[in-house]
N, C-alpha and C. Protein backbone atom coordinates (compact mmCIF):
# COMPACT_ATOMS: atom_id res chain seq x y z
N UNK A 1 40.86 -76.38 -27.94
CA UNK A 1 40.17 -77.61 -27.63
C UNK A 1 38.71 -77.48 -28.02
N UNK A 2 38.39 -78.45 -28.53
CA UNK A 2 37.08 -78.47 -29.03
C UNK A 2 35.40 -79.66 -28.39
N UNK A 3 34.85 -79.64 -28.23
CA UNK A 3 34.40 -80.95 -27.38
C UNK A 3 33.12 -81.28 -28.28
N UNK A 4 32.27 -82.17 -27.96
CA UNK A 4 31.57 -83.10 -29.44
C UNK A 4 30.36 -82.97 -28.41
N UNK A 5 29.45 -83.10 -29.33
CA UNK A 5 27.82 -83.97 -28.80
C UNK A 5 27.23 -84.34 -29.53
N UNK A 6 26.64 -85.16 -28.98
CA UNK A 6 26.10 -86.60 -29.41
C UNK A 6 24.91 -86.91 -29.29
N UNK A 7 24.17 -86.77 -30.83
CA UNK A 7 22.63 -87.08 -30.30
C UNK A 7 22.38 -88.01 -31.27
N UNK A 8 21.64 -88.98 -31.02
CA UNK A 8 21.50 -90.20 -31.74
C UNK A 8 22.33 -90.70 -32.58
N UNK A 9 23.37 -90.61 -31.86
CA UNK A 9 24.30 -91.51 -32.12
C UNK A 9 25.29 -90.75 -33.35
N UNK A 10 25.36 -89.29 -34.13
CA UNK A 10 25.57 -88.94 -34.49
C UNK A 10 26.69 -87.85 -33.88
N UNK A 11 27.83 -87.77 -34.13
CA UNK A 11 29.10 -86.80 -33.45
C UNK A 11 29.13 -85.61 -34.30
N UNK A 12 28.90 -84.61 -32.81
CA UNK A 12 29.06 -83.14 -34.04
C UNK A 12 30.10 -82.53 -32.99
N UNK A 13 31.02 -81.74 -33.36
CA UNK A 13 31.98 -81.41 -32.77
C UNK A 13 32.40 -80.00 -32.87
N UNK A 14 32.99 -78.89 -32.38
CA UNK A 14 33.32 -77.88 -32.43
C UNK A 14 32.55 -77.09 -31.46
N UNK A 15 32.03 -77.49 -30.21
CA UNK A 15 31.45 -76.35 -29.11
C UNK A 15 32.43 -76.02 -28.55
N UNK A 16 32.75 -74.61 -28.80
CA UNK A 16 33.44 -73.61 -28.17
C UNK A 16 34.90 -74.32 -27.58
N UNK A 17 35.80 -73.06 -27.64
CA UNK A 17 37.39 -73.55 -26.84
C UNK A 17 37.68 -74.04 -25.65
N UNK A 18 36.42 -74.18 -25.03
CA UNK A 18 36.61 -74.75 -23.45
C UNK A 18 35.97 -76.30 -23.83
N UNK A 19 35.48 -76.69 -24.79
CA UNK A 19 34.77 -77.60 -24.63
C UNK A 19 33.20 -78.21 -24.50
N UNK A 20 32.72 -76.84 -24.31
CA UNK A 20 31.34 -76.93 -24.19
C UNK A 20 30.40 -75.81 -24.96
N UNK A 21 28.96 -75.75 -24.95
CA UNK A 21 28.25 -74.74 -25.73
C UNK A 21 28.27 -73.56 -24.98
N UNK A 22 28.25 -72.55 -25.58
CA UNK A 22 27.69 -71.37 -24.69
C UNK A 22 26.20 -70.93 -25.39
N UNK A 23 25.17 -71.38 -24.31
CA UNK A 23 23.88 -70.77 -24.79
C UNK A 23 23.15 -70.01 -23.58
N UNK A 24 23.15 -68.74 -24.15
CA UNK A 24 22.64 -67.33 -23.20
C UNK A 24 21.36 -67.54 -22.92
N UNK A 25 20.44 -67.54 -23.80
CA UNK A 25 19.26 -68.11 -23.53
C UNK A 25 18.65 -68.78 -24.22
N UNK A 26 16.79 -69.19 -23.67
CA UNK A 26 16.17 -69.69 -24.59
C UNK A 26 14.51 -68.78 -24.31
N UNK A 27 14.02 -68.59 -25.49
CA UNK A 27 12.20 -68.26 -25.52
C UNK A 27 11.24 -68.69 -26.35
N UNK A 28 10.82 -69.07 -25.71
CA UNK A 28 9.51 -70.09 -26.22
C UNK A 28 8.65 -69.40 -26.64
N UNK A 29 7.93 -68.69 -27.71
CA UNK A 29 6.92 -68.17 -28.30
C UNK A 29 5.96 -68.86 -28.38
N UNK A 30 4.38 -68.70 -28.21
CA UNK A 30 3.08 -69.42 -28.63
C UNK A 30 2.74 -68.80 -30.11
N UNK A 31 1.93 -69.49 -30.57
CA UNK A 31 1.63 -68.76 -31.97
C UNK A 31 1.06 -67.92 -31.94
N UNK A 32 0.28 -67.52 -31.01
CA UNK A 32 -0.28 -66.03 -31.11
C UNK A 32 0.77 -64.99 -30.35
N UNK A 33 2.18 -64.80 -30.48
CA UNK A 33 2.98 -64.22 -30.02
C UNK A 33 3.61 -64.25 -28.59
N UNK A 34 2.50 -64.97 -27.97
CA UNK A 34 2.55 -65.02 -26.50
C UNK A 34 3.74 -65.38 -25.83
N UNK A 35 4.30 -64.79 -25.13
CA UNK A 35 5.89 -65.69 -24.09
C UNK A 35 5.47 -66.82 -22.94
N UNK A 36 5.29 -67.82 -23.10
CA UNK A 36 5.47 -68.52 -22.93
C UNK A 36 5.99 -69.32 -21.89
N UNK A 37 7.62 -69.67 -22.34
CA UNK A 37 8.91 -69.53 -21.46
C UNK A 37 10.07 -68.88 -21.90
N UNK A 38 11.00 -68.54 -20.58
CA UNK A 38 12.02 -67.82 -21.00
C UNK A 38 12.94 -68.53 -19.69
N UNK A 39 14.24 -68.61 -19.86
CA UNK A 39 15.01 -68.85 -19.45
C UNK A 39 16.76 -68.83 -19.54
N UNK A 40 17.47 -67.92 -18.81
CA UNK A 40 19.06 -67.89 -18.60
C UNK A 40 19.83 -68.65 -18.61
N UNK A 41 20.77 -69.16 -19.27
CA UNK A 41 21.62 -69.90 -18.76
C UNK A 41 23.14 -70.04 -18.42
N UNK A 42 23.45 -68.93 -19.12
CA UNK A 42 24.72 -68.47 -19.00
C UNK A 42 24.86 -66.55 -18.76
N UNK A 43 25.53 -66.17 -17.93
CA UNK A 43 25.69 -65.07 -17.93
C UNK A 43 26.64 -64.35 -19.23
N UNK A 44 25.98 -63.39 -20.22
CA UNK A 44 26.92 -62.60 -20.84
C UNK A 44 26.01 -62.01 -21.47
N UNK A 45 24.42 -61.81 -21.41
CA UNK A 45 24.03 -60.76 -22.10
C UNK A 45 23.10 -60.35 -20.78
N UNK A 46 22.73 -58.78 -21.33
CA UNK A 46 22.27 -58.06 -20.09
C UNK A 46 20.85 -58.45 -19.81
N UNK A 47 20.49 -58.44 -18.57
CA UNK A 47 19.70 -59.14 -17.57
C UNK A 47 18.35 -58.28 -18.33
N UNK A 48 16.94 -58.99 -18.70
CA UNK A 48 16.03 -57.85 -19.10
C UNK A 48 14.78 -58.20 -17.97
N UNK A 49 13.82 -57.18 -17.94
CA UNK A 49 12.78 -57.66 -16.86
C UNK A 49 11.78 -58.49 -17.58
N UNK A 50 11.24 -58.98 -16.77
CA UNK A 50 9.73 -59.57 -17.54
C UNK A 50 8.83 -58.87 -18.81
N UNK A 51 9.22 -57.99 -18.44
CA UNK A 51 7.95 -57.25 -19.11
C UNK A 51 8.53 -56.63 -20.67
N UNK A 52 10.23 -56.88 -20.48
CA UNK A 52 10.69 -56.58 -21.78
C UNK A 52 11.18 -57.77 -22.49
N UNK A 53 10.89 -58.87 -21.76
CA UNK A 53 10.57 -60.18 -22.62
C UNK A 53 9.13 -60.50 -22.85
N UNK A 54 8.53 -60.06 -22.34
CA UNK A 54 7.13 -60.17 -22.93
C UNK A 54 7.33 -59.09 -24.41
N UNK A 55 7.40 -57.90 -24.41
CA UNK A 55 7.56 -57.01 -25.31
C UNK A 55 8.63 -57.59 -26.46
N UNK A 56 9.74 -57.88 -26.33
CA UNK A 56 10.77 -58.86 -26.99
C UNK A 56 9.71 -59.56 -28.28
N UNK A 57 8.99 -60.91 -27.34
CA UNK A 57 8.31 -62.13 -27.82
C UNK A 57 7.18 -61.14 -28.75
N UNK A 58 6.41 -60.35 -28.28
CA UNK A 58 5.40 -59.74 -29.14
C UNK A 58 5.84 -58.89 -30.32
N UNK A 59 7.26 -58.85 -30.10
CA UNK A 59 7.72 -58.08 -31.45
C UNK A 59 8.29 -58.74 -32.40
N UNK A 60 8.98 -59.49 -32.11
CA UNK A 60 9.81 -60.75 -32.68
C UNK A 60 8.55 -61.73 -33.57
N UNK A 61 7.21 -61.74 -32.91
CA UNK A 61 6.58 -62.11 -33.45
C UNK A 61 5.87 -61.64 -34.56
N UNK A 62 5.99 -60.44 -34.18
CA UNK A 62 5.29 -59.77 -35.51
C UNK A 62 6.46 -59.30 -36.91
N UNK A 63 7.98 -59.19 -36.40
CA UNK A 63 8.57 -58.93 -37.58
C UNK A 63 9.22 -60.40 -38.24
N UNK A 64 8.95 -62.05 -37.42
CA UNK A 64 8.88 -62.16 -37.72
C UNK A 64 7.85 -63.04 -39.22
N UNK A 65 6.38 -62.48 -38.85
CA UNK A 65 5.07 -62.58 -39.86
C UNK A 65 5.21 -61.72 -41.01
N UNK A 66 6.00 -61.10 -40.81
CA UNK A 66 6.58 -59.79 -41.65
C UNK A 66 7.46 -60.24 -42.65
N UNK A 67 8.51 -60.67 -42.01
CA UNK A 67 9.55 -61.70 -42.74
C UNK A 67 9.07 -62.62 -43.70
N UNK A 68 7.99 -62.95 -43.09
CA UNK A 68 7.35 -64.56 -44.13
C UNK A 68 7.01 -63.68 -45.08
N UNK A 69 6.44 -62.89 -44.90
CA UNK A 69 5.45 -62.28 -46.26
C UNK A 69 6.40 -61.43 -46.80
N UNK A 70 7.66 -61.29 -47.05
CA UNK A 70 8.23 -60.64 -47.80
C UNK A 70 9.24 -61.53 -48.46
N UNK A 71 9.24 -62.93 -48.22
CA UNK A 71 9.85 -63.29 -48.77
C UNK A 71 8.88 -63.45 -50.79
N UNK A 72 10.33 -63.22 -51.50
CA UNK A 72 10.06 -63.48 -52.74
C UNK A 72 9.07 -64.08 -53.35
N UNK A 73 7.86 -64.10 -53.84
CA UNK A 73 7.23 -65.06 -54.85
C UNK A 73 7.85 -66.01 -56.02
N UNK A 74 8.96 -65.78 -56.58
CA UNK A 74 10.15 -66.56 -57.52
C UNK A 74 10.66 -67.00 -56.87
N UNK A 75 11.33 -66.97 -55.78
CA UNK A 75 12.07 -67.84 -55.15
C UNK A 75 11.06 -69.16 -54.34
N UNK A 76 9.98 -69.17 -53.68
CA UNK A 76 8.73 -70.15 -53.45
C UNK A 76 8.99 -71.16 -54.56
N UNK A 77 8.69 -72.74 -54.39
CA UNK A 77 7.93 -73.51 -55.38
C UNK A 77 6.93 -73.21 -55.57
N UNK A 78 6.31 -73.92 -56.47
CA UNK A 78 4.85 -73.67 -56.83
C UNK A 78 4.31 -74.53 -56.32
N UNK A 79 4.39 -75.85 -55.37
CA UNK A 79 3.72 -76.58 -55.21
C UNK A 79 3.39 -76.05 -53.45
N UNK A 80 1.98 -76.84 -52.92
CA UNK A 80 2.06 -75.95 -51.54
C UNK A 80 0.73 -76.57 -51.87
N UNK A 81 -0.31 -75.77 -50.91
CA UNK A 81 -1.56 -75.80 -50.36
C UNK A 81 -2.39 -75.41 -51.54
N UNK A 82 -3.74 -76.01 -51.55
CA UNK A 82 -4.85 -75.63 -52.59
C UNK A 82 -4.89 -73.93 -52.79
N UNK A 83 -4.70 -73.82 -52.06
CA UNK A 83 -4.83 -71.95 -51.82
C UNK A 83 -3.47 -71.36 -52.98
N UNK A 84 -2.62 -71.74 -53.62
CA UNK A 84 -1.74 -71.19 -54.42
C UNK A 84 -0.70 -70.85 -52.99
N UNK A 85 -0.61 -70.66 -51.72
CA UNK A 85 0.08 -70.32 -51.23
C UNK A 85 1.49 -72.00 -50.47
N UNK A 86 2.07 -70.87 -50.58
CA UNK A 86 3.00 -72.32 -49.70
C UNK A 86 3.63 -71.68 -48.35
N UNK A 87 3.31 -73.12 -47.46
CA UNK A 87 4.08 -72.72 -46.27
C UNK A 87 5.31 -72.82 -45.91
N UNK A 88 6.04 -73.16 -46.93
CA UNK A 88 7.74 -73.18 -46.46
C UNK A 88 8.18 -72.08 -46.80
N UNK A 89 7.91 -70.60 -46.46
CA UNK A 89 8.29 -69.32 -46.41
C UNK A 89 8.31 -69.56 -45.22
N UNK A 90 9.76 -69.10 -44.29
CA UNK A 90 10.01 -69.63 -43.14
C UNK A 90 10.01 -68.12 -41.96
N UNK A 91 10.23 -67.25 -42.72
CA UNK A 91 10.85 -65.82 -42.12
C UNK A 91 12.30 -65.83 -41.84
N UNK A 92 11.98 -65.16 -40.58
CA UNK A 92 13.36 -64.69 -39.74
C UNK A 92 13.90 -66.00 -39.20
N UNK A 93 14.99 -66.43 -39.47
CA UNK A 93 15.46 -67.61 -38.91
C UNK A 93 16.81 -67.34 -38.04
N UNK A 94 17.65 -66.53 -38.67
CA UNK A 94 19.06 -65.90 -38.13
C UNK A 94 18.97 -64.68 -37.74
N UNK A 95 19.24 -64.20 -36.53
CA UNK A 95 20.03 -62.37 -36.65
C UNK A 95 21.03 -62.47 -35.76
N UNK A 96 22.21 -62.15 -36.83
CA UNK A 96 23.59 -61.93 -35.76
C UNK A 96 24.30 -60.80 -35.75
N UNK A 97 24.42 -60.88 -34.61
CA UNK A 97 25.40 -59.69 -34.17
C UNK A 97 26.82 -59.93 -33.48
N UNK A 98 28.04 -58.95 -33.52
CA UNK A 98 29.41 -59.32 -33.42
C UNK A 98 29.37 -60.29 -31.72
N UNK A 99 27.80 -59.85 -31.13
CA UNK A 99 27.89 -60.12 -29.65
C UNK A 99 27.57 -61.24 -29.15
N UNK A 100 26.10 -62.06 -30.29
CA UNK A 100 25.42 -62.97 -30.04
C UNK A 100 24.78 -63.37 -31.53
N UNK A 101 23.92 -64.54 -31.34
CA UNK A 101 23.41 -65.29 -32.29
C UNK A 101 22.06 -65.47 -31.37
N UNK A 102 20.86 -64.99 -32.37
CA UNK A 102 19.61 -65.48 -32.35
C UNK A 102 19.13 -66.43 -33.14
N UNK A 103 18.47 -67.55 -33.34
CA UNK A 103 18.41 -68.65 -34.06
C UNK A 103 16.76 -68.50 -33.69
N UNK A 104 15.80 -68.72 -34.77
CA UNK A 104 14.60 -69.35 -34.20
C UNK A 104 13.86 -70.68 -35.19
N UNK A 105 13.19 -71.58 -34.89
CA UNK A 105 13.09 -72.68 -35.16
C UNK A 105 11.70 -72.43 -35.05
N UNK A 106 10.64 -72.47 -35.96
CA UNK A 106 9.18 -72.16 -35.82
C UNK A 106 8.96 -73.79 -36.30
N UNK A 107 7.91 -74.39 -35.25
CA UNK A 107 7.34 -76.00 -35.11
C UNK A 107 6.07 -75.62 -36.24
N UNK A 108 5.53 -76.71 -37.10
CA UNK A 108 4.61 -76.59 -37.72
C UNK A 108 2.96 -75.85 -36.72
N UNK A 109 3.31 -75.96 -35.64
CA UNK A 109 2.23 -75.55 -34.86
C UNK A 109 2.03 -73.86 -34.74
N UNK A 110 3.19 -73.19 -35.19
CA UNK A 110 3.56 -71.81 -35.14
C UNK A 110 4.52 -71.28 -33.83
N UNK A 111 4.64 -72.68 -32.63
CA UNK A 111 5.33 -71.75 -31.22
C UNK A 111 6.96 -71.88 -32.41
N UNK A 112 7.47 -70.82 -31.77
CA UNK A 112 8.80 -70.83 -32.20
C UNK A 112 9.88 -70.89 -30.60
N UNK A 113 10.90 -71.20 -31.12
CA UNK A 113 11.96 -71.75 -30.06
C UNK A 113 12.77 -70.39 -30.70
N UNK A 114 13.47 -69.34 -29.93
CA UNK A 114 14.36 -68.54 -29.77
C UNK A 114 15.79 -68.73 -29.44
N UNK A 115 17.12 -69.30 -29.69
CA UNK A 115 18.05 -69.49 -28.91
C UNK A 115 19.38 -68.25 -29.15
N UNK A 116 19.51 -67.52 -28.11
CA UNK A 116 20.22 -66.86 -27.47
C UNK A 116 21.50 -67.79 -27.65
N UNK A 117 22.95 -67.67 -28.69
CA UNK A 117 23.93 -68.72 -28.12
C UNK A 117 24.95 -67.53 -28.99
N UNK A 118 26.34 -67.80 -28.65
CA UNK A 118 28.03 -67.40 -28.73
C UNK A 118 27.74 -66.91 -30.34
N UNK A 119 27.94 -65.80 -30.70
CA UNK A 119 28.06 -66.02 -32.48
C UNK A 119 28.95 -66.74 -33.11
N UNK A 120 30.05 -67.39 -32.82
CA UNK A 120 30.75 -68.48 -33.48
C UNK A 120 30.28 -69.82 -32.76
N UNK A 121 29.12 -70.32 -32.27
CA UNK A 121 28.19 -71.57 -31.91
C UNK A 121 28.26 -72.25 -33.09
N UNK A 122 29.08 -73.54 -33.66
CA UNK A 122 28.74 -73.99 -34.28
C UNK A 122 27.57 -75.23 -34.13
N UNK A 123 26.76 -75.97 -35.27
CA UNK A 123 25.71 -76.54 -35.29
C UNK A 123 24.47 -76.02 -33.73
N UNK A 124 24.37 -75.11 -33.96
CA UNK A 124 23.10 -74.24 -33.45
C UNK A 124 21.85 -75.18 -34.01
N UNK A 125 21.69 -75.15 -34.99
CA UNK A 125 20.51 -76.37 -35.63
C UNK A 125 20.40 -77.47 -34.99
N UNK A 126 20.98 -78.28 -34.44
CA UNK A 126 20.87 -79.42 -33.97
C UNK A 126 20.96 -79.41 -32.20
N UNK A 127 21.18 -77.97 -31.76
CA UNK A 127 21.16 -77.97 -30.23
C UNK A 127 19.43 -77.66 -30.29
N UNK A 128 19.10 -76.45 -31.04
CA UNK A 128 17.95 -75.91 -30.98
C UNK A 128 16.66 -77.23 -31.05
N UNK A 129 16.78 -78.16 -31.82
CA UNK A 129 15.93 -79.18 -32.71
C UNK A 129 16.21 -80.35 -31.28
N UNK A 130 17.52 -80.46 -30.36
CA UNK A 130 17.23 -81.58 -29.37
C UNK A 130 16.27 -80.62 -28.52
N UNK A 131 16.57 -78.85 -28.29
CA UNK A 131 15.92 -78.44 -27.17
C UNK A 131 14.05 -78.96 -27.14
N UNK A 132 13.38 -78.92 -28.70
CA UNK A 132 12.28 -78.91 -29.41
C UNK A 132 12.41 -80.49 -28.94
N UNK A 133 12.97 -81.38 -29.13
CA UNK A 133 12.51 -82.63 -28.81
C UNK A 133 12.80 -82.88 -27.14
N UNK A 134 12.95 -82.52 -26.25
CA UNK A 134 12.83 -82.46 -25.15
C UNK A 134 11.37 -81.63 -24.54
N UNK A 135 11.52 -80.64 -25.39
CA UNK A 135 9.78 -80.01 -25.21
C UNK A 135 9.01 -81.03 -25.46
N UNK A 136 8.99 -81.64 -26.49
CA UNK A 136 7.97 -82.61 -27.18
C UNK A 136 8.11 -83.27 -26.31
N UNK A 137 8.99 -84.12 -25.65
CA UNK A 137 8.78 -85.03 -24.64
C UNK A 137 8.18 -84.85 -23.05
N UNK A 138 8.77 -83.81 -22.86
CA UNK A 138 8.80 -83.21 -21.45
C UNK A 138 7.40 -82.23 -21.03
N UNK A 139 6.83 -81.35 -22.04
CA UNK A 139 6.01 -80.33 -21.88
C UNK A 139 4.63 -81.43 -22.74
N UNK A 140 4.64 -81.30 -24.04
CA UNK A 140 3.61 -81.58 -24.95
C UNK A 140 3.08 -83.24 -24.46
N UNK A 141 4.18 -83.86 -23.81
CA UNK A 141 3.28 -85.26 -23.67
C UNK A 141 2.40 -85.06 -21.84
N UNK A 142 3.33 -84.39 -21.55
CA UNK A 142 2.10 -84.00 -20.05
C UNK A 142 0.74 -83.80 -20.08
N UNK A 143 0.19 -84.90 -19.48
CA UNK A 143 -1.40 -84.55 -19.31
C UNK A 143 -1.93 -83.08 -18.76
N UNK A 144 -0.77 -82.99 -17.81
CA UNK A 144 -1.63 -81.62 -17.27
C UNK A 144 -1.11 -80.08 -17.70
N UNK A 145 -0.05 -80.43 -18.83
CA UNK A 145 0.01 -78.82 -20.08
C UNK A 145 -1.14 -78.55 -20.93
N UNK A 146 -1.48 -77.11 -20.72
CA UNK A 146 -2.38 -76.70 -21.49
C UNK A 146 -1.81 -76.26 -22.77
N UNK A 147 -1.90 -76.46 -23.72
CA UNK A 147 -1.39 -76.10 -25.13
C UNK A 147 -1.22 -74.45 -25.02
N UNK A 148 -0.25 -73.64 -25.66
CA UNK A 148 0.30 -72.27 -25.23
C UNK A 148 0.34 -71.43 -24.44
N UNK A 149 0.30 -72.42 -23.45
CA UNK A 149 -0.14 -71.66 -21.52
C UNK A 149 1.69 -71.81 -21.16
N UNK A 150 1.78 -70.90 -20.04
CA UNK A 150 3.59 -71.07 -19.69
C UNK A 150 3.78 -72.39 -19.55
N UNK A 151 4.87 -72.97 -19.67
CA UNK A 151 5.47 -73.75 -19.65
C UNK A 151 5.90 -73.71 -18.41
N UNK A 152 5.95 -74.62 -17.25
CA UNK A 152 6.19 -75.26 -16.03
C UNK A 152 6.37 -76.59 -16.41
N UNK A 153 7.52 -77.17 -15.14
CA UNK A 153 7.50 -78.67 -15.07
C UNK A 153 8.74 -78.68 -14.45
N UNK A 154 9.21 -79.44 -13.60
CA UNK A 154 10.42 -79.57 -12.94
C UNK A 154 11.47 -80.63 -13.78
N UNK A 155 10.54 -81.72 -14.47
CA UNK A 155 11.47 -82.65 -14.79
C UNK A 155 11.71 -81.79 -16.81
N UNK A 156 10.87 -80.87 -17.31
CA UNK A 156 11.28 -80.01 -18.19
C UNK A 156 12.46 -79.14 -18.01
N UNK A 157 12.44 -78.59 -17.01
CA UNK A 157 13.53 -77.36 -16.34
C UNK A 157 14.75 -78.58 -15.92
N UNK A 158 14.70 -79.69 -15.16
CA UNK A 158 15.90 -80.01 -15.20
C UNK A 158 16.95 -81.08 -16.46
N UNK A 159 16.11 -81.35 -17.37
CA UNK A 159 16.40 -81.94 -18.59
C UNK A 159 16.72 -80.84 -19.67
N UNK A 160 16.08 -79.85 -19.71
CA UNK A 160 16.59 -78.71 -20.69
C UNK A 160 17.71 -77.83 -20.01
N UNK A 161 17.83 -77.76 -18.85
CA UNK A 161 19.39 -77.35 -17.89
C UNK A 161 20.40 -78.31 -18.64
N UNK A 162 20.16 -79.32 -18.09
CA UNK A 162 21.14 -80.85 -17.95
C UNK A 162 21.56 -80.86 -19.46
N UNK A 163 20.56 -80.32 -20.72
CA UNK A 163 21.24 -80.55 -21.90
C UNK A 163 22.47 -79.27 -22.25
N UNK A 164 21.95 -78.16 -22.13
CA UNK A 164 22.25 -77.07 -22.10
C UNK A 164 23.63 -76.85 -21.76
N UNK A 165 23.66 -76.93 -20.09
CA UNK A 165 24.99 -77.00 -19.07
C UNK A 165 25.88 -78.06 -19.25
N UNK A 166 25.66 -79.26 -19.91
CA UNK A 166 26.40 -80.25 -19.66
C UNK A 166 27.65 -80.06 -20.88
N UNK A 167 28.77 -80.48 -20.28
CA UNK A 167 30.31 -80.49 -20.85
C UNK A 167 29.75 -81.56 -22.17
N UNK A 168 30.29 -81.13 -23.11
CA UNK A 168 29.80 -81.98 -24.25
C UNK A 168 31.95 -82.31 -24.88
């Protein structure tokens, strides 16, 4: 059995044999590497402390700045910024393993979105990109968020649950 979701009006289908997504987690990176937020949502990968998601986010950040700059010069267009350089060298976008799927989604601003989900998760792209437009709505339009300060908000935490958890 397969079950669908539906975001603007568009049907994507194939979350998992029960019907729904399985997504382990999520981490919110600031552009200067910083963690942000982090949050569980399903039990199946091992529990880490704070301090090795802080360590996580500061490494992840740096291999993936690493990533960007190794990508190819021939493979780049030539068109881009006055500087000869272009910014659609994206880095690290995938790393999978037989256990899990890391996905990250870097916003033109530099925070990147991390998602923790099932390695056979199909359309991961389009869960990750509603999670990013619920930020945008929920975190970035709040008067009282400071731009790459943690992320708090009750009606954030229960709208990014509610998308997450819900039977699709």
């Amino acid at each position: 059995m397969t079950g669908r979701l539906i975001i603007a009006g568009k049907k994507y289908s194939g979350f998992s044999k029960f019907g729904t997504m399985v997504v382990y987690s999520l981490i919110i990176i600031n552009k200067a590497g910083g963690l942000i937020y982090q949050r569980d949502f399903h039990d199946g990968l091992n529990k880490l402390s704070i301090n090795d998601y802080l360590v996580l986010a500061g490494t992840f950040h740096g291999v993936h700045a690493i990533t960007r700059s190794l990508t190819p010069h021939h493979l780049l267009p030539t068109f881009g910024t006055s500087s000869g350089t272009n910014s659609t060298n994206t880095g690290l976008e995938v790393l999978e393993s037989t256990l899990f799927r890391l996905t990250c989604f870097q916003t033109f601003t530099g925070t990147k979105f991390l998602l923790f989900t099932e390695p056979t998760q199909p359309n991961v792209d389009v869960i990750i990109r509603k999670i990013y437009e619920l930020y945008a709505d929920y975190v970035m339009k709040n008067p009282f968020y400071t731009v790459d300060m943690p992320v708090r908000g009750e009606k954030w935490e229960r709208e990014v649950a509610g998308f997450v958890r819900a039977p699709r």
